[in-house]
N, C-alpha and C. Protein backbone atom coordinates (compact mmCIF):
# COMPACT_ATOMS: atom_id res chain seq x y z
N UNK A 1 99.55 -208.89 46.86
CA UNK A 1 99.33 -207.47 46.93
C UNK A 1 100.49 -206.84 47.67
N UNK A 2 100.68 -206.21 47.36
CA UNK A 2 101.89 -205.24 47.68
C UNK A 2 101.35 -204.41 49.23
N UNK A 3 102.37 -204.07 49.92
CA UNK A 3 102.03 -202.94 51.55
C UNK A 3 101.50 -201.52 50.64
N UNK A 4 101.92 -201.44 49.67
CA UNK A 4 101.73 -200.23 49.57
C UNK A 4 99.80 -199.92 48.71
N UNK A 5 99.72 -201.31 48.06
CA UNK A 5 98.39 -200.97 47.71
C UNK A 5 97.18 -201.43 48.60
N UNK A 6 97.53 -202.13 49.74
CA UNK A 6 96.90 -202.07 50.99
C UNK A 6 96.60 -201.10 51.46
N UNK A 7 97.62 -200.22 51.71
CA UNK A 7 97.53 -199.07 52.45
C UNK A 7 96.35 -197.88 51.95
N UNK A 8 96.07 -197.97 50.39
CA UNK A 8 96.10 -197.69 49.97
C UNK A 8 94.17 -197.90 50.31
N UNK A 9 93.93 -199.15 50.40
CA UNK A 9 92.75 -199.72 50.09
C UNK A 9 92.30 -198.88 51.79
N UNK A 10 92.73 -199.48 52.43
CA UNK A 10 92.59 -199.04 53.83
C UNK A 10 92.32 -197.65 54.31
N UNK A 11 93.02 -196.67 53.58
CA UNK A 11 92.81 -195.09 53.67
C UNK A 11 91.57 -195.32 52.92
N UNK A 12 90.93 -195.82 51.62
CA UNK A 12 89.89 -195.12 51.16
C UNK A 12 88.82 -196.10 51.59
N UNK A 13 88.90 -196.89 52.49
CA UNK A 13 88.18 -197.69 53.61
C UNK A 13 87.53 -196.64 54.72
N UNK A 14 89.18 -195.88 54.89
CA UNK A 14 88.93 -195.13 56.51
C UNK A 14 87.86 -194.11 55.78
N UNK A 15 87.89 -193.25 54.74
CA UNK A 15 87.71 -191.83 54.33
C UNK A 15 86.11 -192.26 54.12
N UNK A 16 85.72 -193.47 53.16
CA UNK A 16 84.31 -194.05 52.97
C UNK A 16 83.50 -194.10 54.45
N UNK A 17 84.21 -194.79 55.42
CA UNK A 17 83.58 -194.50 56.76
C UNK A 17 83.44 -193.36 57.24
N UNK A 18 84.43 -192.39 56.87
CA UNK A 18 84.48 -191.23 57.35
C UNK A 18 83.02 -190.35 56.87
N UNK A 19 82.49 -190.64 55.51
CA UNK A 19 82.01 -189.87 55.16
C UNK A 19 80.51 -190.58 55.00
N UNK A 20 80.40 -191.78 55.55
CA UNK A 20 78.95 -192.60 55.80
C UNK A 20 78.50 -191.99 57.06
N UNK A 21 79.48 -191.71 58.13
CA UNK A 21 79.07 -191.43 59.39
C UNK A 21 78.54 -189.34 59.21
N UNK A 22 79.34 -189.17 58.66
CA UNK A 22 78.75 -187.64 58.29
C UNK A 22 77.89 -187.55 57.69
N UNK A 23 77.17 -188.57 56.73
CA UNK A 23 76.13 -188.62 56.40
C UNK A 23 74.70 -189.09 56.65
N UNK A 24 75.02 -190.46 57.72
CA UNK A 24 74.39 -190.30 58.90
C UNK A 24 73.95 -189.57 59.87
N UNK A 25 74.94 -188.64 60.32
CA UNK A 25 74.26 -187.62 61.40
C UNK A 25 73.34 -186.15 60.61
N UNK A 26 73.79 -186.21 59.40
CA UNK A 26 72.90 -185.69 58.25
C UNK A 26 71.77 -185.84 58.64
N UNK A 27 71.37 -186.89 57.73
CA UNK A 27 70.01 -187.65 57.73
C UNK A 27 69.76 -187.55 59.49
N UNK A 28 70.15 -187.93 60.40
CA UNK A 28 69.68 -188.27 61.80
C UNK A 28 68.90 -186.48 62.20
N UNK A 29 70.10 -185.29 61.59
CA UNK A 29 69.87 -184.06 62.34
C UNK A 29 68.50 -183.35 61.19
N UNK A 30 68.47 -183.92 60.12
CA UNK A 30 67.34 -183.56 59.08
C UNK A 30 65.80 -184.30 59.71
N UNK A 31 66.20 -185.76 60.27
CA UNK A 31 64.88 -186.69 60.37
C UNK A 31 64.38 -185.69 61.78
N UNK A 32 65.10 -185.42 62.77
CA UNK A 32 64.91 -185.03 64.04
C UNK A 32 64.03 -183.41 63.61
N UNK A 33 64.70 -182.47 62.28
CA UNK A 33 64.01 -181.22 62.20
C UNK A 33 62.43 -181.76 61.72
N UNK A 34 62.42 -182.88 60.69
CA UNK A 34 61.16 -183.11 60.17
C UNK A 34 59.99 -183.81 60.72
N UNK A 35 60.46 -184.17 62.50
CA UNK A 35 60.26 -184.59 63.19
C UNK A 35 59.36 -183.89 63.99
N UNK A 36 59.74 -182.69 64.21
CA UNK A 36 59.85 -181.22 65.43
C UNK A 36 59.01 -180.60 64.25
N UNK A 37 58.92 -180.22 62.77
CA UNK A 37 57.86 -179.70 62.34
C UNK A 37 56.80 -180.42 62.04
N UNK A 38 57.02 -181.63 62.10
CA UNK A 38 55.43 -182.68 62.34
C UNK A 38 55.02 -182.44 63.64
N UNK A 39 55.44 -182.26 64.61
CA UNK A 39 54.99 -181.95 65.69
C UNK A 39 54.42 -180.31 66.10
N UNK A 40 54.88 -179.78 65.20
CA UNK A 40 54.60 -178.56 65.20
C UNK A 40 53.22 -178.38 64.47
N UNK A 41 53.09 -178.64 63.34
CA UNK A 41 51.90 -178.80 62.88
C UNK A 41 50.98 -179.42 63.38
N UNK A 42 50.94 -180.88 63.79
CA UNK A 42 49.75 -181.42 64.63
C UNK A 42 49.53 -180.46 65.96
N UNK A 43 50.36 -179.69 66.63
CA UNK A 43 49.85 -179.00 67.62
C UNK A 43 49.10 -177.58 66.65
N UNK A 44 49.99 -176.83 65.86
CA UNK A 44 49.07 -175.71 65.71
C UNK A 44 47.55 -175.93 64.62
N UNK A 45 47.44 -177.17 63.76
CA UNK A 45 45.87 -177.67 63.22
C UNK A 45 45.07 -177.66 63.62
N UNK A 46 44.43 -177.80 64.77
CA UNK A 46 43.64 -177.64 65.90
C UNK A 46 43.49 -176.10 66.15
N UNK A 47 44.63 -175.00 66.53
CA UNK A 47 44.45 -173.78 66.71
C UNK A 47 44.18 -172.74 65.42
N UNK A 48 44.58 -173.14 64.20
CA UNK A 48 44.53 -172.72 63.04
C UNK A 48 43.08 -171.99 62.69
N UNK A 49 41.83 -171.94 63.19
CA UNK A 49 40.65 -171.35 62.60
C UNK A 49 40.61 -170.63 63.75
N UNK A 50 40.96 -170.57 64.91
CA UNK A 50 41.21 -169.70 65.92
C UNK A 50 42.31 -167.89 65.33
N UNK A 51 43.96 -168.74 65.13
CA UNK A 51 44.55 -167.86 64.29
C UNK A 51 43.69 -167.49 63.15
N UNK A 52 43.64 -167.79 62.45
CA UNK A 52 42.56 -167.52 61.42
C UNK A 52 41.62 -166.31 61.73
N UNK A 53 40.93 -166.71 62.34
CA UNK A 53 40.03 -165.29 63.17
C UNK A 53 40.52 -163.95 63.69
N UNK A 54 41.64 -164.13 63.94
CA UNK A 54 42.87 -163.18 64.60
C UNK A 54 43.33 -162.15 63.66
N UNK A 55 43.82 -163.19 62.51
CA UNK A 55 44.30 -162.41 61.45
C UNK A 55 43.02 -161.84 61.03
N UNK A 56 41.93 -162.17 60.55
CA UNK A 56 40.64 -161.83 59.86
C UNK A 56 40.55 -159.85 60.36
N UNK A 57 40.43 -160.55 62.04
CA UNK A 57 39.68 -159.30 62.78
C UNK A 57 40.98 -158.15 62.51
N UNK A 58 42.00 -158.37 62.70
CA UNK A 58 42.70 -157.67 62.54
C UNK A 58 43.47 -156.91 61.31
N UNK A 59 42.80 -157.21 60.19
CA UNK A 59 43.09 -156.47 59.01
C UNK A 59 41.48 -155.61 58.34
N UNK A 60 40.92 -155.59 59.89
CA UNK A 60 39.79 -154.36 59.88
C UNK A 60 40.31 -153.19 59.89
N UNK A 61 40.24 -152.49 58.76
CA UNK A 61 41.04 -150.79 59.27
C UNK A 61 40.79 -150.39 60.90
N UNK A 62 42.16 -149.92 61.47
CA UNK A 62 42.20 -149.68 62.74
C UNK A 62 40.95 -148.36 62.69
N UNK A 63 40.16 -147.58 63.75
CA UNK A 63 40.08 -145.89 63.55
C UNK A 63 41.03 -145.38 63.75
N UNK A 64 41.01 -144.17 62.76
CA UNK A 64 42.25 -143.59 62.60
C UNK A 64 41.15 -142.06 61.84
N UNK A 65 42.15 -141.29 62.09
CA UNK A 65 41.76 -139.93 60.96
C UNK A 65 42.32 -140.32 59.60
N UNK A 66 43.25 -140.55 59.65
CA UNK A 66 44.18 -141.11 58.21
C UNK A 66 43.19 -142.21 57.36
N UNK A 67 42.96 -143.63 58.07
CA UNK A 67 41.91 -144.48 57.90
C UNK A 67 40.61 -143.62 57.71
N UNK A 68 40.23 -142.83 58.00
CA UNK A 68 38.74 -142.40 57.55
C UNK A 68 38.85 -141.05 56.25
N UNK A 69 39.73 -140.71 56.84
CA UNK A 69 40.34 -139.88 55.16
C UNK A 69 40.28 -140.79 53.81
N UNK A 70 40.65 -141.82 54.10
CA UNK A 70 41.11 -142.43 52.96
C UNK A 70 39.79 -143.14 52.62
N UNK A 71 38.69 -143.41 53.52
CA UNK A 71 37.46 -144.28 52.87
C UNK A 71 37.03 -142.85 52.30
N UNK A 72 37.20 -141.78 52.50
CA UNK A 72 36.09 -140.43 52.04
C UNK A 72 36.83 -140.29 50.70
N UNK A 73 38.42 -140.24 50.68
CA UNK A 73 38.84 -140.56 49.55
C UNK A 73 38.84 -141.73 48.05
N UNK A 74 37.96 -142.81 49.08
CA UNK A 74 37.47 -143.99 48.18
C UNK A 74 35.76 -143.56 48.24
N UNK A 75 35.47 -142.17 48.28
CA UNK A 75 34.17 -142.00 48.00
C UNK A 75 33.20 -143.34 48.85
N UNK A 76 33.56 -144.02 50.32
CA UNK A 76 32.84 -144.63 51.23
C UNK A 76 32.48 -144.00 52.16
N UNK A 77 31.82 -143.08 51.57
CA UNK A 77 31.50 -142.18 53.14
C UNK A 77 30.46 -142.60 54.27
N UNK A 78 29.44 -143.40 53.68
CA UNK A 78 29.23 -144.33 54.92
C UNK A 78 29.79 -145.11 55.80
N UNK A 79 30.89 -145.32 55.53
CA UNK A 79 31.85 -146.17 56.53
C UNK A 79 32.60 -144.83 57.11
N UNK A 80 32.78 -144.13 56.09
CA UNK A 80 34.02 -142.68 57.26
C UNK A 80 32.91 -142.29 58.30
N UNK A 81 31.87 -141.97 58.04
CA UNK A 81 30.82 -141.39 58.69
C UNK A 81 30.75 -142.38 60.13
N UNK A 82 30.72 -143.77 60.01
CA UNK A 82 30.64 -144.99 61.34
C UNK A 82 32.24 -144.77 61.71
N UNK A 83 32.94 -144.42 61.01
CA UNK A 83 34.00 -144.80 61.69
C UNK A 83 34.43 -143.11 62.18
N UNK A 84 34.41 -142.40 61.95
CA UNK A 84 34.28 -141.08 62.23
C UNK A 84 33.27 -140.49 64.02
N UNK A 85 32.15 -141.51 64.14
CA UNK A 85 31.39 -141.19 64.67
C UNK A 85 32.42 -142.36 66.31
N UNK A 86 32.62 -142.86 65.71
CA UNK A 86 33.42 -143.84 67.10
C UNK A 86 34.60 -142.83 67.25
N UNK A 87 35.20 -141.98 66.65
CA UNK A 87 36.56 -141.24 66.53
C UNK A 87 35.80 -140.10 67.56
N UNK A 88 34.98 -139.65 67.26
CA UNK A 88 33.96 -138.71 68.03
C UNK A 88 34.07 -139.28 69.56
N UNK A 89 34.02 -140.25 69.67
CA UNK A 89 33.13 -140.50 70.93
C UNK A 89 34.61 -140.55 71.76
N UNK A 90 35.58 -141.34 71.55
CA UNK A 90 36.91 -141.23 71.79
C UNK A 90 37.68 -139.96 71.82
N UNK A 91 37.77 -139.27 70.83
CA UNK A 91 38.25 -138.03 70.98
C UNK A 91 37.60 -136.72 70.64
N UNK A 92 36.49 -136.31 71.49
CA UNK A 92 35.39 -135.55 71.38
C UNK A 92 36.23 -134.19 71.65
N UNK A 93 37.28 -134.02 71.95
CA UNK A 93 37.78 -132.46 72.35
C UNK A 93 38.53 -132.19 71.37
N UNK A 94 38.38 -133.16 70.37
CA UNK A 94 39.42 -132.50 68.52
C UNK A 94 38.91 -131.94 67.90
N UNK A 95 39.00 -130.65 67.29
CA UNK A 95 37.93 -130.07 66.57
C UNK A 95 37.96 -131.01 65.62
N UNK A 96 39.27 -131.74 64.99
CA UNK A 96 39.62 -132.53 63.64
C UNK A 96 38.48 -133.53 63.32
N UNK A 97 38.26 -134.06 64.26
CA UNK A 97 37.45 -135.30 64.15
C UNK A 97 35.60 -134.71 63.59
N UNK A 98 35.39 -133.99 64.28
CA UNK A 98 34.33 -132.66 64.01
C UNK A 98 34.39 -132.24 62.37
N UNK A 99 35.33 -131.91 62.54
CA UNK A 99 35.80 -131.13 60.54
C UNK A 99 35.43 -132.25 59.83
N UNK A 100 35.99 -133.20 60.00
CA UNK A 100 36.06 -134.39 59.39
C UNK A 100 34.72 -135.19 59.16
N UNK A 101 34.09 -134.98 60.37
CA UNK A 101 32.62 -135.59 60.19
C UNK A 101 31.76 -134.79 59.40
N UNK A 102 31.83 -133.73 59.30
CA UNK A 102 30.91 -132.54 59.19
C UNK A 102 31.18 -132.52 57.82
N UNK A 103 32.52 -133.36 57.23
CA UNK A 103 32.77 -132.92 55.49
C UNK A 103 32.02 -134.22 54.98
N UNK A 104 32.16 -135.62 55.84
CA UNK A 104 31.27 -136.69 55.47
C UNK A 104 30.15 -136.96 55.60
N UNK A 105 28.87 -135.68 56.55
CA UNK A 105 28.29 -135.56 56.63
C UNK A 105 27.24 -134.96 55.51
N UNK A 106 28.13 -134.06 54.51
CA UNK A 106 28.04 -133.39 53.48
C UNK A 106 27.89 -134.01 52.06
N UNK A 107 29.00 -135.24 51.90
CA UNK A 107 29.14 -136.00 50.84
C UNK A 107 27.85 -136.81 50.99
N UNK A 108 27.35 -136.78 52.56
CA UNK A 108 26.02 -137.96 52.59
C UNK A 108 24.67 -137.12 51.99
N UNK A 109 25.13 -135.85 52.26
CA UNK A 109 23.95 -134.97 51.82
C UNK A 109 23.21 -134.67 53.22
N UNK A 110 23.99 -134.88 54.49
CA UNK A 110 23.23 -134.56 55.78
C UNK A 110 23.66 -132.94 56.60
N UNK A 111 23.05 -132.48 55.39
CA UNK A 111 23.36 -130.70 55.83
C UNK A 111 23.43 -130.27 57.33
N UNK A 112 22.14 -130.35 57.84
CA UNK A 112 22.07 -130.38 59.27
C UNK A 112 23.01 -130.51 60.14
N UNK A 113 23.10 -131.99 60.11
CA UNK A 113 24.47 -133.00 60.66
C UNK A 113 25.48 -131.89 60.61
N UNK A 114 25.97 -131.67 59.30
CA UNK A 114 27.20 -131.03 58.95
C UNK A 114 27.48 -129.85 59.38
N UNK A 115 26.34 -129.34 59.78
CA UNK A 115 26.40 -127.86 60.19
C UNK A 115 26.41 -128.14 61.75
N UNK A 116 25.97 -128.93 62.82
CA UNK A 116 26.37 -129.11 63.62
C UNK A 116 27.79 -129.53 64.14
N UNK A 117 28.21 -130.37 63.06
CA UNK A 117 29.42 -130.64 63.73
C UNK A 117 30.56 -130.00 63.10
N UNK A 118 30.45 -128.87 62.18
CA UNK A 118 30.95 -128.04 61.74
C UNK A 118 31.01 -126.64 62.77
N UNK A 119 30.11 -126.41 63.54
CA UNK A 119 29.67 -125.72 64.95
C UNK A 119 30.54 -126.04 66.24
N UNK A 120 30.56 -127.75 66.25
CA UNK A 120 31.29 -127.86 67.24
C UNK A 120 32.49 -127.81 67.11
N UNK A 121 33.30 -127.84 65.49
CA UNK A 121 34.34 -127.53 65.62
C UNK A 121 35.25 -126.84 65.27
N UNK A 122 34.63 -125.36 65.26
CA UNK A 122 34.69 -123.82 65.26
C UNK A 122 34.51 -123.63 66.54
N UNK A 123 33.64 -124.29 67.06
CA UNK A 123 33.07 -123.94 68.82
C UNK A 123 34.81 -124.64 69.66
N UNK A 124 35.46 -125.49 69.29
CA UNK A 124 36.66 -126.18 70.23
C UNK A 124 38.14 -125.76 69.23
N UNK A 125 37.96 -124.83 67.98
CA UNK A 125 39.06 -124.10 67.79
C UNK A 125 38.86 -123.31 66.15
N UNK A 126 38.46 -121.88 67.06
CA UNK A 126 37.76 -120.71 66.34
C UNK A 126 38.51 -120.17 65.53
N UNK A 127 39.01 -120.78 64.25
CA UNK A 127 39.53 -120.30 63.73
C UNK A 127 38.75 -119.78 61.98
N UNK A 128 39.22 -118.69 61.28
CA UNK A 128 38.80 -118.23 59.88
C UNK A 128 39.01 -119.74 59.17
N UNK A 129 39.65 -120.94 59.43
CA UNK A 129 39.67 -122.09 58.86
C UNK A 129 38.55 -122.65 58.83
N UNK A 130 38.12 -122.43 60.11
CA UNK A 130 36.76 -123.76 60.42
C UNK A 130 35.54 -122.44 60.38
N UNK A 131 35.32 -121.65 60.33
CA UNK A 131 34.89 -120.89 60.25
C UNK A 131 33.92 -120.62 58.93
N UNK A 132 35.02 -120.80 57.72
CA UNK A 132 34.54 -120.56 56.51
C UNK A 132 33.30 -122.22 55.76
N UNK A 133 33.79 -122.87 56.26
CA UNK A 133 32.93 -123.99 55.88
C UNK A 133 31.83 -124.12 56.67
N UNK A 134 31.58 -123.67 58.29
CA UNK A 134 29.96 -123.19 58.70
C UNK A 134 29.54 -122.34 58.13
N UNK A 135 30.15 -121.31 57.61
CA UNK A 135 29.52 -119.82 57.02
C UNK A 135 28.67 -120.57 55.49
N UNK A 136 29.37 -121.34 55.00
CA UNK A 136 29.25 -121.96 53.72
C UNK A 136 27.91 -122.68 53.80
N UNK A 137 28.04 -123.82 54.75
CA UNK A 137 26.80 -124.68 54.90
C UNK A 137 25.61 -124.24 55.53
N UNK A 138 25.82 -122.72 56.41
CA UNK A 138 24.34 -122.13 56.48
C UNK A 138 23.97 -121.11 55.63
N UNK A 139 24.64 -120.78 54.76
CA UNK A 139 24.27 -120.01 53.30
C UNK A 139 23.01 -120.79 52.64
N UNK A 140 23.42 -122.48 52.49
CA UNK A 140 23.00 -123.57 51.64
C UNK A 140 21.67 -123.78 52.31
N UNK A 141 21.73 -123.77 53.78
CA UNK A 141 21.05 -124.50 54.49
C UNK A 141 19.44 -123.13 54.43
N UNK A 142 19.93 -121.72 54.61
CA UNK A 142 19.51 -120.71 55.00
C UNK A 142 18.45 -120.65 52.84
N UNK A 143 19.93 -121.13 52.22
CA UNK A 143 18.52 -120.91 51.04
C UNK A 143 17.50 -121.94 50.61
N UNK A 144 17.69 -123.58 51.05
CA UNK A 144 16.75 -124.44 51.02
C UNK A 144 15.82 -124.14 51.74
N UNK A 145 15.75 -123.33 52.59
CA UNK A 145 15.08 -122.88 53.18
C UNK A 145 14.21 -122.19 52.61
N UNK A 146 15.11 -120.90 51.79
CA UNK A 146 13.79 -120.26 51.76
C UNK A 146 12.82 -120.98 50.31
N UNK A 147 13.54 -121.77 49.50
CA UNK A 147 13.09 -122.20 48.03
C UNK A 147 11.61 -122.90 49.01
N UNK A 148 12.19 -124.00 50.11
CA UNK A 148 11.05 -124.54 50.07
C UNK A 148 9.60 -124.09 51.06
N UNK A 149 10.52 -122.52 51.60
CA UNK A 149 9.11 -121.79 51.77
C UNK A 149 7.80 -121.05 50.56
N UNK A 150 8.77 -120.83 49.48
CA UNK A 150 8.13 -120.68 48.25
C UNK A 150 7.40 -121.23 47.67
């Protein structure tokens, strides 16, 4: 064999090592990630119906005015009405929350209701706005009245 096809053998000796060892720390830095997410999983399996519950509770519509608009807009007005009535209790000095009950009070067919809290919230901001929908619901209220004195 000739120096020169030695040399030859020897460089693609060195370059083969070169590129076993880079492929080694490959595999070594891949086994070590698949390692760290096995470990990751056996710790969070155990907590998983816990998370689970977390997420559950928490994709309960928050209360919101927006959130209870939108069940009256999905025609659920039993739920705007519960969720409306906790909005009440929290922010009792809004006339909004008032308006709002008093219109789902209406869709329930609870005239009364509606006219009360249609009262209170003309009574916490007196305006020809809130105004015109009490005037409205004791018109209604004032003629069931009289039909079923008849």
């Amino acid at each position: 064999m000739t120096e020169d096809i030695q040399q030859q053998i020897l460089d693609e000796l060195r370059n083969q090592t070169e590129l076993f060892k880079k492929l080694n720390k490959r595999n070594s830095m891949v086994s070590v990630g698949a390692l760290v997410f096995i470990a990751i999983l056996l710790v969070l399996t155990p907590l998983m119906p816990r998370i689970q519950r977390s997420l559950s509770a928490s994709s309960q519509p928050v209360d919101s005015w927006s959130a209870a608009r939108n069940l009256i807009d999905q025609t659920e007005f039993s739920r705007s009405d519960a969720m409306l009535q906790r909005l009440v209790q929290r922010f009792s000095e809004y006339y909004y929350t008032y308006s709002m009950l008093a219109y789902s009070n209406l869709r329930l067919g609870n005239f009364k209701e509606a006219e009360v809290n249609y009262t209170k919230a003309y009574d916490l901001f007196p305006t020809e706005e809130n105004k015109k929908p009490l005037d409205a619901i004791r018109i209604v209220l004032e003629r069931k009245k009289t039909i079923v004195q008849d």
